[in-house]
C-alpha atoms as a PDB file:
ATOM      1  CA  UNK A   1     188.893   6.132 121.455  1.00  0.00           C
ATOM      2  CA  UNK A   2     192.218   5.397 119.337  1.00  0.00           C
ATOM      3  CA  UNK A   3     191.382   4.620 115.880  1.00  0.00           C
ATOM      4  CA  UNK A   4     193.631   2.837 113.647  1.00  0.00           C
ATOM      5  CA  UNK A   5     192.899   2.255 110.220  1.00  0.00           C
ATOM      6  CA  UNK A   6     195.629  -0.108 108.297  1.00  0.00           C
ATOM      7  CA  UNK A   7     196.173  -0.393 104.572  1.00  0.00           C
ATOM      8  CA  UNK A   8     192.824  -0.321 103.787  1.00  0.00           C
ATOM      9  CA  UNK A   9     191.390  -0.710 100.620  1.00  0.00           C
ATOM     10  CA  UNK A  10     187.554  -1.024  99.201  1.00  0.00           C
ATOM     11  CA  UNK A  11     186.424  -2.067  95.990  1.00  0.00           C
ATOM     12  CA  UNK A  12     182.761  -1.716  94.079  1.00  0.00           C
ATOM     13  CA  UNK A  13     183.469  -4.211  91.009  1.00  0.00           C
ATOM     14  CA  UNK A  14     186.086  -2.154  89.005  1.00  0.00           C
ATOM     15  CA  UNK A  15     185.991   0.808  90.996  1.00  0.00           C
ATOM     16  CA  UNK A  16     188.386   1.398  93.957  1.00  0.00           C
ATOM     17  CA  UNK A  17     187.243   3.858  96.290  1.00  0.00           C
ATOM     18  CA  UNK A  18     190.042   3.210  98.893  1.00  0.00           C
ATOM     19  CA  UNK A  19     193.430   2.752  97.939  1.00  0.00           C
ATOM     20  CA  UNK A  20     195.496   1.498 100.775  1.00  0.00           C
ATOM     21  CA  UNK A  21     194.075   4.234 104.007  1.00  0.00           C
ATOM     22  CA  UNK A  22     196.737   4.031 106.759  1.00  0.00           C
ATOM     23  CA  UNK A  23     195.399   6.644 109.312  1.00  0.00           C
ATOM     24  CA  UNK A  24     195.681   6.712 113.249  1.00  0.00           C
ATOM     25  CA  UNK A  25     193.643   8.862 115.483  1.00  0.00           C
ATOM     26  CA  UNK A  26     195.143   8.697 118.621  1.00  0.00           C
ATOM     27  CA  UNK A  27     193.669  11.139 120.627  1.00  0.00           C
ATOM     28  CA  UNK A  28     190.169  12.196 121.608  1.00  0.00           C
ATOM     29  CA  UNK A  29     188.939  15.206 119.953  1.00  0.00           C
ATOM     30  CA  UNK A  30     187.346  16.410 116.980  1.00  0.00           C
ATOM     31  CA  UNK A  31     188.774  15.141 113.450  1.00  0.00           C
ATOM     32  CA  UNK A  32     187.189  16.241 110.333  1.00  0.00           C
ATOM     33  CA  UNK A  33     187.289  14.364 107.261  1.00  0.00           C
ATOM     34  CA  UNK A  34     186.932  16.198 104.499  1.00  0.00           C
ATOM     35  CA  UNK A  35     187.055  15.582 100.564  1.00  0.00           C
ATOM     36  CA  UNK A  36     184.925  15.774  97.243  1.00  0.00           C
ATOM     37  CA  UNK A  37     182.181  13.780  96.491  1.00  0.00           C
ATOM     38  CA  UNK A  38     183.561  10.112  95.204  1.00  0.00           C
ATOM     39  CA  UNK A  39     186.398  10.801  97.673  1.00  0.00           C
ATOM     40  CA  UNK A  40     185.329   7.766  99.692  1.00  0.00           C
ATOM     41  CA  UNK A  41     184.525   9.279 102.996  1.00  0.00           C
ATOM     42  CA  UNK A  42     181.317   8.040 103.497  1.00  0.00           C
ATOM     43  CA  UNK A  43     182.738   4.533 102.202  1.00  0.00           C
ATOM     44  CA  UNK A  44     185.650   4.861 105.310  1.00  0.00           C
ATOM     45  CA  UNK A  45     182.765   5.763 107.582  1.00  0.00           C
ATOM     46  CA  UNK A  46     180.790   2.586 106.359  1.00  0.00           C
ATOM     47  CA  UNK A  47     183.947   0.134 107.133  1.00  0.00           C
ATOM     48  CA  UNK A  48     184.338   2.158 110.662  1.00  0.00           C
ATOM     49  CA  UNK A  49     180.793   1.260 111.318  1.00  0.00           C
ATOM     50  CA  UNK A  50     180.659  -1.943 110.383  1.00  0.00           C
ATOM     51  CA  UNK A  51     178.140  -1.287 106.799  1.00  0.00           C
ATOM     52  CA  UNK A  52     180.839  -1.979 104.484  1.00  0.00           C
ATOM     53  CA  UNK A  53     183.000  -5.260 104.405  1.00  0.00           C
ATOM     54  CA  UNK A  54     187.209  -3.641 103.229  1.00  0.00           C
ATOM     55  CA  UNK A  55     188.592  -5.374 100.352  1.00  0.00           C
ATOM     56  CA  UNK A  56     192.298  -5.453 102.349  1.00  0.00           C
ATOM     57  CA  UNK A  57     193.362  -4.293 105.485  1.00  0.00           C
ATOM     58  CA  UNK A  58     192.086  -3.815 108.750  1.00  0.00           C
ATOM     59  CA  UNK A  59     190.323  -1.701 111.411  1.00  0.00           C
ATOM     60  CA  UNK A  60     191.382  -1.507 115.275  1.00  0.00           C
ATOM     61  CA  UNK A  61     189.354   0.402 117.850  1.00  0.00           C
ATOM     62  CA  UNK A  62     191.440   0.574 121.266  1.00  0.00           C
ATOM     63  CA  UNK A  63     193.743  -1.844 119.752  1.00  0.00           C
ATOM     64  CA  UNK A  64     191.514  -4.204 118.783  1.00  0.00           C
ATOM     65  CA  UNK A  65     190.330  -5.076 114.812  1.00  0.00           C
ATOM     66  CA  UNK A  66     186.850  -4.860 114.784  1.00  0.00           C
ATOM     67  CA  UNK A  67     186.269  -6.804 111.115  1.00  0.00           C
ATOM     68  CA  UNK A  68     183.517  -9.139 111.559  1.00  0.00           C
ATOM     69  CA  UNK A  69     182.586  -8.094 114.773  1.00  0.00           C
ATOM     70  CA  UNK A  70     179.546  -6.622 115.963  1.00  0.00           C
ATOM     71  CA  UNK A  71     179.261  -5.675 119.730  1.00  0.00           C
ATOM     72  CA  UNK A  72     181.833  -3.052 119.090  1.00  0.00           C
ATOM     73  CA  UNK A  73     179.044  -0.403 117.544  1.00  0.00           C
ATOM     74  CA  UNK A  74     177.671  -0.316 121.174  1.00  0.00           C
ATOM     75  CA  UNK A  75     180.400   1.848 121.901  1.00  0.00           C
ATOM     76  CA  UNK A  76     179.026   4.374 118.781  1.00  0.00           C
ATOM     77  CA  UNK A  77     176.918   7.186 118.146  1.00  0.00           C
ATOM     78  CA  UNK A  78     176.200   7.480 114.258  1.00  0.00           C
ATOM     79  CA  UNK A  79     174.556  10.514 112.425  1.00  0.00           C
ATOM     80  CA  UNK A  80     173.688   9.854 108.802  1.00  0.00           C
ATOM     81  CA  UNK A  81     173.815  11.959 106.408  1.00  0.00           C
ATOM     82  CA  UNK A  82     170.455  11.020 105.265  1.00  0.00           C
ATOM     83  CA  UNK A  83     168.174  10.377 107.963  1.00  0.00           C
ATOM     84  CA  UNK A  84     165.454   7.399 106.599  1.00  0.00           C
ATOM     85  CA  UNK A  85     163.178   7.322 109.421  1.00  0.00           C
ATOM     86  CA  UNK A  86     159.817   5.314 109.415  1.00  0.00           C
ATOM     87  CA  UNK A  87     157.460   7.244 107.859  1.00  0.00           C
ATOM     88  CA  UNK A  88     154.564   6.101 109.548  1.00  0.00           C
ATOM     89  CA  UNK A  89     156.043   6.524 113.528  1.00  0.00           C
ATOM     90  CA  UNK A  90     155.800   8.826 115.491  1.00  0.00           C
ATOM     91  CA  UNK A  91     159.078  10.673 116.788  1.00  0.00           C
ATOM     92  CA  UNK A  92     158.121   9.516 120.667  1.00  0.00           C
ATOM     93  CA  UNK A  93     157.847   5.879 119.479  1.00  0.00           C
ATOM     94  CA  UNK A  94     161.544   5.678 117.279  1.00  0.00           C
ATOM     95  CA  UNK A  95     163.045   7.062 120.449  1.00  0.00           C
ATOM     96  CA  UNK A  96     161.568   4.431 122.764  1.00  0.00           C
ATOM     97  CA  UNK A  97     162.444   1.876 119.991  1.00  0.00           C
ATOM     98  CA  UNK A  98     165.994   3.084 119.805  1.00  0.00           C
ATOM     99  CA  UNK A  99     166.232   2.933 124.036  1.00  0.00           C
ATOM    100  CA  UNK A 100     165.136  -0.320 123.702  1.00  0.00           C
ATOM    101  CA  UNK A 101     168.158  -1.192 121.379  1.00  0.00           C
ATOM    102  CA  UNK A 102     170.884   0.844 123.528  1.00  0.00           C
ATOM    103  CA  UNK A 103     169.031   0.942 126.448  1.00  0.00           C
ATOM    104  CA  UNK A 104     168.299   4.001 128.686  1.00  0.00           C
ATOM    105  CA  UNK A 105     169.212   7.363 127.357  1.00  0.00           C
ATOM    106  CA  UNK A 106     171.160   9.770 129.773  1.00  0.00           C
ATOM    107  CA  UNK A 107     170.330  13.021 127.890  1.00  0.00           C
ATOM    108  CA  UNK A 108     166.923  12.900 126.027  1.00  0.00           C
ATOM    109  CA  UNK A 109     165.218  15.178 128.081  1.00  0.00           C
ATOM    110  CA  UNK A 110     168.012  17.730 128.009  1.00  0.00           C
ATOM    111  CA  UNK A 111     168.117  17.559 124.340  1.00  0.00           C
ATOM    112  CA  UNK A 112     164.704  17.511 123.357  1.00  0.00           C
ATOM    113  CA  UNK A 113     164.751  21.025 125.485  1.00  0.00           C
ATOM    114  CA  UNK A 114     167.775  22.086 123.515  1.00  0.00           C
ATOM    115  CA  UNK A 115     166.611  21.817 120.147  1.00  0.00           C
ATOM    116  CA  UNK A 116     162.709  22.120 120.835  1.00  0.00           C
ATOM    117  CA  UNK A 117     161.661  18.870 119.849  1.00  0.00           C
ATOM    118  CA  UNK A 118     158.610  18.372 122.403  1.00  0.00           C
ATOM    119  CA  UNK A 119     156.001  19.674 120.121  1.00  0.00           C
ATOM    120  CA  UNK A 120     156.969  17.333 117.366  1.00  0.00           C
ATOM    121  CA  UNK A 121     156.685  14.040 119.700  1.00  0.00           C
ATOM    122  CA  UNK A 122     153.775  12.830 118.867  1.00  0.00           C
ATOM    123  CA  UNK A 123     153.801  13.834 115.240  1.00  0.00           C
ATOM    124  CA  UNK A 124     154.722  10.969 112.103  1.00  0.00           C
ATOM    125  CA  UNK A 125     158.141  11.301 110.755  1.00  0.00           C
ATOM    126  CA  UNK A 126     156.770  11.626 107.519  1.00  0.00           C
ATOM    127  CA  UNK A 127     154.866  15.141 108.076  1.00  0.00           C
ATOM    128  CA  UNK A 128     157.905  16.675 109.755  1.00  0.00           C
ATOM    129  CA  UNK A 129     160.051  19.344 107.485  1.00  0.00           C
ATOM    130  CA  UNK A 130     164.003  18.035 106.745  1.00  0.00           C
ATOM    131  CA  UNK A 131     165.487  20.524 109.372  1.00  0.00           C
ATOM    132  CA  UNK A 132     163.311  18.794 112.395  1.00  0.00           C
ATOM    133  CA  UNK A 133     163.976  15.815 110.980  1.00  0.00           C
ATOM    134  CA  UNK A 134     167.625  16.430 111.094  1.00  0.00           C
ATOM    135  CA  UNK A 135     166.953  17.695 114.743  1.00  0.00           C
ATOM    136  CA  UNK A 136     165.450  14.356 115.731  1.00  0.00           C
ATOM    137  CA  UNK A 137     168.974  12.610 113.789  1.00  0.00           C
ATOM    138  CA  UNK A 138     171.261  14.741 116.380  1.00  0.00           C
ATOM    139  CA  UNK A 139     169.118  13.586 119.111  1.00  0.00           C
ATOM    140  CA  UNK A 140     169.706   9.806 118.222  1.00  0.00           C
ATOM    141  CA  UNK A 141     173.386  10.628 118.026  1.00  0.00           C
ATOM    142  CA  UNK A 142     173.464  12.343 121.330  1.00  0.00           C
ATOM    143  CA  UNK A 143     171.756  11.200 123.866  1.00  0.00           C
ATOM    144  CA  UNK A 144     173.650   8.059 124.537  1.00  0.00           C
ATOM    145  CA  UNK A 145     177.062   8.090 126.217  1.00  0.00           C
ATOM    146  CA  UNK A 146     179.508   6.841 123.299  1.00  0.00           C
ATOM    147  CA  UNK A 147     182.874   6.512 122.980  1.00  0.00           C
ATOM    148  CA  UNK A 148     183.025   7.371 119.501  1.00  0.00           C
ATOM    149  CA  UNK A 149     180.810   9.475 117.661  1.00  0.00           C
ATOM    150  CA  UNK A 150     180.622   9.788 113.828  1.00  0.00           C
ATOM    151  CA  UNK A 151     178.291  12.551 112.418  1.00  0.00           C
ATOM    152  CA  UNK A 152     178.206  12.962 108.415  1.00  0.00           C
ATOM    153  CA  UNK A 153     177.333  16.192 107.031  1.00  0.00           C
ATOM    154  CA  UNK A 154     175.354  16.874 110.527  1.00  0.00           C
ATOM    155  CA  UNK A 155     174.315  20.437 109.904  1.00  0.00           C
ATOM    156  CA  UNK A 156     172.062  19.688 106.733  1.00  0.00           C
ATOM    157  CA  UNK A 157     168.592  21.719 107.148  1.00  0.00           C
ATOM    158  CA  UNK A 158     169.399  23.492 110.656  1.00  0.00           C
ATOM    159  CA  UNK A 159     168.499  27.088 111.277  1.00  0.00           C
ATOM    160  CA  UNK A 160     171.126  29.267 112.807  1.00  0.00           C
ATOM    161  CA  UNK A 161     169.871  29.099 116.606  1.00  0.00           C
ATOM    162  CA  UNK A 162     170.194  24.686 115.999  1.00  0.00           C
ATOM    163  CA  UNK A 163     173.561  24.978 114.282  1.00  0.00           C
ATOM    164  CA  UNK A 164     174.871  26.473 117.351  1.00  0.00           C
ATOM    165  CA  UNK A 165     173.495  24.338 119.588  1.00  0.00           C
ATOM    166  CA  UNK A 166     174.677  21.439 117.618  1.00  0.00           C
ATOM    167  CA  UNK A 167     178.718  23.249 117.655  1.00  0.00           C
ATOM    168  CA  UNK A 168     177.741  23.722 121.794  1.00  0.00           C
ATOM    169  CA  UNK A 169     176.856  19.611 122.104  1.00  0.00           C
ATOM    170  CA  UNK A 170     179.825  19.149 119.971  1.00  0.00           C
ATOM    171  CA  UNK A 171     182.458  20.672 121.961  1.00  0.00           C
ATOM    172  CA  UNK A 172     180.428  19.406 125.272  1.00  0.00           C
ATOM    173  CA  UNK A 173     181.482  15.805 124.337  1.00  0.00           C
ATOM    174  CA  UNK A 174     185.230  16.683 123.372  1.00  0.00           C
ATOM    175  CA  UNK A 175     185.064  18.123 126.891  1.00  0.00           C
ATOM    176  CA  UNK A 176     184.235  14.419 128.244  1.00  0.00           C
ATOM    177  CA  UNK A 177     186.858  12.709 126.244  1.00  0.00           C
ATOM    178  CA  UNK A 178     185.212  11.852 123.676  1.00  0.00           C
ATOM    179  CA  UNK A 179     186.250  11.453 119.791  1.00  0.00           C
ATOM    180  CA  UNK A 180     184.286  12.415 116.982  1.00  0.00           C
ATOM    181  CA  UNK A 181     184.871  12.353 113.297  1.00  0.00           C
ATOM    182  CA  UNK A 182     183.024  14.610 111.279  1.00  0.00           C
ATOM    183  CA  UNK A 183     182.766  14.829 107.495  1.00  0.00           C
ATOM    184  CA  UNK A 184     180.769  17.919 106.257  1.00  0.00           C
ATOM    185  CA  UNK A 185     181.576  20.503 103.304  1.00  0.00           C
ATOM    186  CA  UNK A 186     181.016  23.637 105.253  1.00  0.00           C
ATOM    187  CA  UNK A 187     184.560  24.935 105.888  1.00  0.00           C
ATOM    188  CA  UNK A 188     183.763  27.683 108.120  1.00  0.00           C
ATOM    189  CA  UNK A 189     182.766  24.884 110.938  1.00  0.00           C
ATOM    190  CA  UNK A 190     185.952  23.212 110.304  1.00  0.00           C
ATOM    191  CA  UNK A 191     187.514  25.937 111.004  1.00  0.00           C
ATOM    192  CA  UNK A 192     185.479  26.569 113.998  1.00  0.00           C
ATOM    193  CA  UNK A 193     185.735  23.179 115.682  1.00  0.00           C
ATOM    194  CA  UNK A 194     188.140  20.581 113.947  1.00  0.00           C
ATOM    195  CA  UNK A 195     191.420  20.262 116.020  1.00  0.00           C
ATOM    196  CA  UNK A 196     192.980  17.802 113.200  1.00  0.00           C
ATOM    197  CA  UNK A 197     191.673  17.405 109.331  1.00  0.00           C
ATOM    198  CA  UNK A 198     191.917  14.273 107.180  1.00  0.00           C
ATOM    199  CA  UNK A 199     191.555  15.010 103.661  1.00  0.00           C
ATOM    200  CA  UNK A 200     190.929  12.337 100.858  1.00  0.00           C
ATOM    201  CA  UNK A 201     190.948  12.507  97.391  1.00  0.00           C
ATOM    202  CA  UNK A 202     190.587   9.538  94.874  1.00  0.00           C
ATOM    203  CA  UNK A 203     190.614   7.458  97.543  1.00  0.00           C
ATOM    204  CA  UNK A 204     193.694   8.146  98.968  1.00  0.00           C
ATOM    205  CA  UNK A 205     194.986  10.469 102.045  1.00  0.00           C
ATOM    206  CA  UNK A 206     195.993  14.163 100.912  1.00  0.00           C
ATOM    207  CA  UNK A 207     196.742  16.042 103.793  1.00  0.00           C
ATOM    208  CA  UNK A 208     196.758  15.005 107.598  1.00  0.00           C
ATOM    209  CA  UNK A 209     197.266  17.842 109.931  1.00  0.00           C
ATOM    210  CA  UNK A 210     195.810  21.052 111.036  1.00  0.00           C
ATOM    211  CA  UNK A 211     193.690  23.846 109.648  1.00  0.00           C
ATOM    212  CA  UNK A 212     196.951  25.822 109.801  1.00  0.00           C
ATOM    213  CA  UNK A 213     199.244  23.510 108.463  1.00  0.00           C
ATOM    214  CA  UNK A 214     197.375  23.262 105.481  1.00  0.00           C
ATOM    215  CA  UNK A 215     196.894  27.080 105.051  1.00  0.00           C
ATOM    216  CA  UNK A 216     200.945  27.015 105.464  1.00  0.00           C
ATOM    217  CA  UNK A 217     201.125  23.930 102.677  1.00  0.00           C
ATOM    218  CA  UNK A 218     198.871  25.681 100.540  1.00  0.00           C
ATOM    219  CA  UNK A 219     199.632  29.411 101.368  1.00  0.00           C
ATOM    220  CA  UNK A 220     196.070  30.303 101.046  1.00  0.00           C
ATOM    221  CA  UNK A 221     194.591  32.467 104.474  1.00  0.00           C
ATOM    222  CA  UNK A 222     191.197  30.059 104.936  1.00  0.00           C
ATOM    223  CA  UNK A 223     190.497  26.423 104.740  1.00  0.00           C
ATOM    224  CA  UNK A 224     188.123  27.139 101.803  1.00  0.00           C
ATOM    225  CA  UNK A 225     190.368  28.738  99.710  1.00  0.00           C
ATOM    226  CA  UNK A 226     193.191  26.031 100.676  1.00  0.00           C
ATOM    227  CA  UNK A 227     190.704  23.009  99.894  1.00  0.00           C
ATOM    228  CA  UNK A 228     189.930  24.846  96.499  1.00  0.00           C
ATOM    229  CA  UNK A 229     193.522  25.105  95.625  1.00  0.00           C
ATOM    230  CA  UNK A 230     194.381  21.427  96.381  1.00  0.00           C
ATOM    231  CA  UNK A 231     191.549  21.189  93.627  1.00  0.00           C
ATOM    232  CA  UNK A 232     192.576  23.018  91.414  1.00  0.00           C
ATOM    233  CA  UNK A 233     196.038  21.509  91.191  1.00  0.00           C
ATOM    234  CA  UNK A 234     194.280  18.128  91.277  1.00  0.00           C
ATOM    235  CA  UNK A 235     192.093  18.712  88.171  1.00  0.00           C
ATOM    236  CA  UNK A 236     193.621  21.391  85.963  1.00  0.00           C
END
């Protein structure tokens, strides 16, 4: 899916989180977006999905701005970074409510298998540890064929077996054609996975290139130690 975000700007009151975003992705694959906290890319994710109105500018998906519509999101797989399930429901009944919002799933079986999920189906959300519940977050995301899927800070509470799972489904959908965007502040799966990086800071668009193009810009031999030294030129 081509992406194409245009002078884009966001303000809370006073505040401005986005100051004028012009960024293209214009190729499947995966794109991290990457930043501090307050960096606004959970805000950029918001106006992508739809959650957050832009002060100025516009969004286009395949050429087409998607401000104040709706039936665009059909075409998207989200992962919060925060999962807030109903407490009360059981995991078998959000999935059948989610199918009946985006109709039949093509993968649920193969995924519940994946990550072990079939023991927790008929168990409440609320008595289910943060890791499963993440588990039952990358099944949402997943099991639907989307266009465009957006995953923030996906590998919060997995074990090591689930994380690589999660890298394996990853790589699976850039395989199909797919584009995802990923924001998460674990370097080493940047590194791992990310064929382009975004990074934002104060709002604004640092760097846009590759992991190695930024070790270049930087002269630093890993992503962490390049993102640390854009830092510490930032705020010294």
């Amino acid at each position: 899916m081509n992406i194409k975000i245009k002078q884009l700007y966001k303000n809370f009151g006073k505040v401005e989180v986005l100051q004028g975003l012009d960024l293209e992705v214009s190729e499947n694959g995966i794109f991290a977006v990457l930043g501090p906290n307050g960096s606004g890319k959970t805000t950029l994710i918001k106006c992508i999905l739809g959650m957050v109105i832009p002060t100025k500018g516009d969004i286009l998906l395949n050429g087409e701005s998607v401000l104040n519509e709706w039936a665009y999101r059909s075409k998207i797989a989200y992962l919060p970074q925060i999962a807030q399930f109903p407490h009360n429901l059981k995991v078998q009944e959000l999935i059948k409510m989610i199918k009946e919002i985006r109709g039949e799933s093509q993968r649920e079986q193969e995924i519940i298998e994946l990550f072990k999920i079939q023991p927790f189906l008929d168990k409440k959300l609320g008595t289910l540890s943060g890791g499963t519940k993440q588990k039952i977050n990358i099944l949402l995301a997943f099991m639907f064929e989307s266009e465009l899927i957006i995953l923030d800070e996906p590998t919060t509470g997995l074990d090591p077996v689930a994380l690589i799972h999660l890298k394996e489904l990853i790589q699976e959908e850039k395989r199909k054609g797919k584009t995802i965007l990923v924001t998460t502040h674990i370097m080493k799966l940047v590194e791992e996975i990310a064929d382009k990086i975004v990074f934002l800071l104060d709002g604004k668009i640092y760097f846009e290139g590759t992991v190695p193009q930024l070790q270049e810009q930087t002269g630093e031999k890993d992503l962490e130690h390049a993102i640390a030294n854009i830092l510490k030129d930032t705020y010294a």
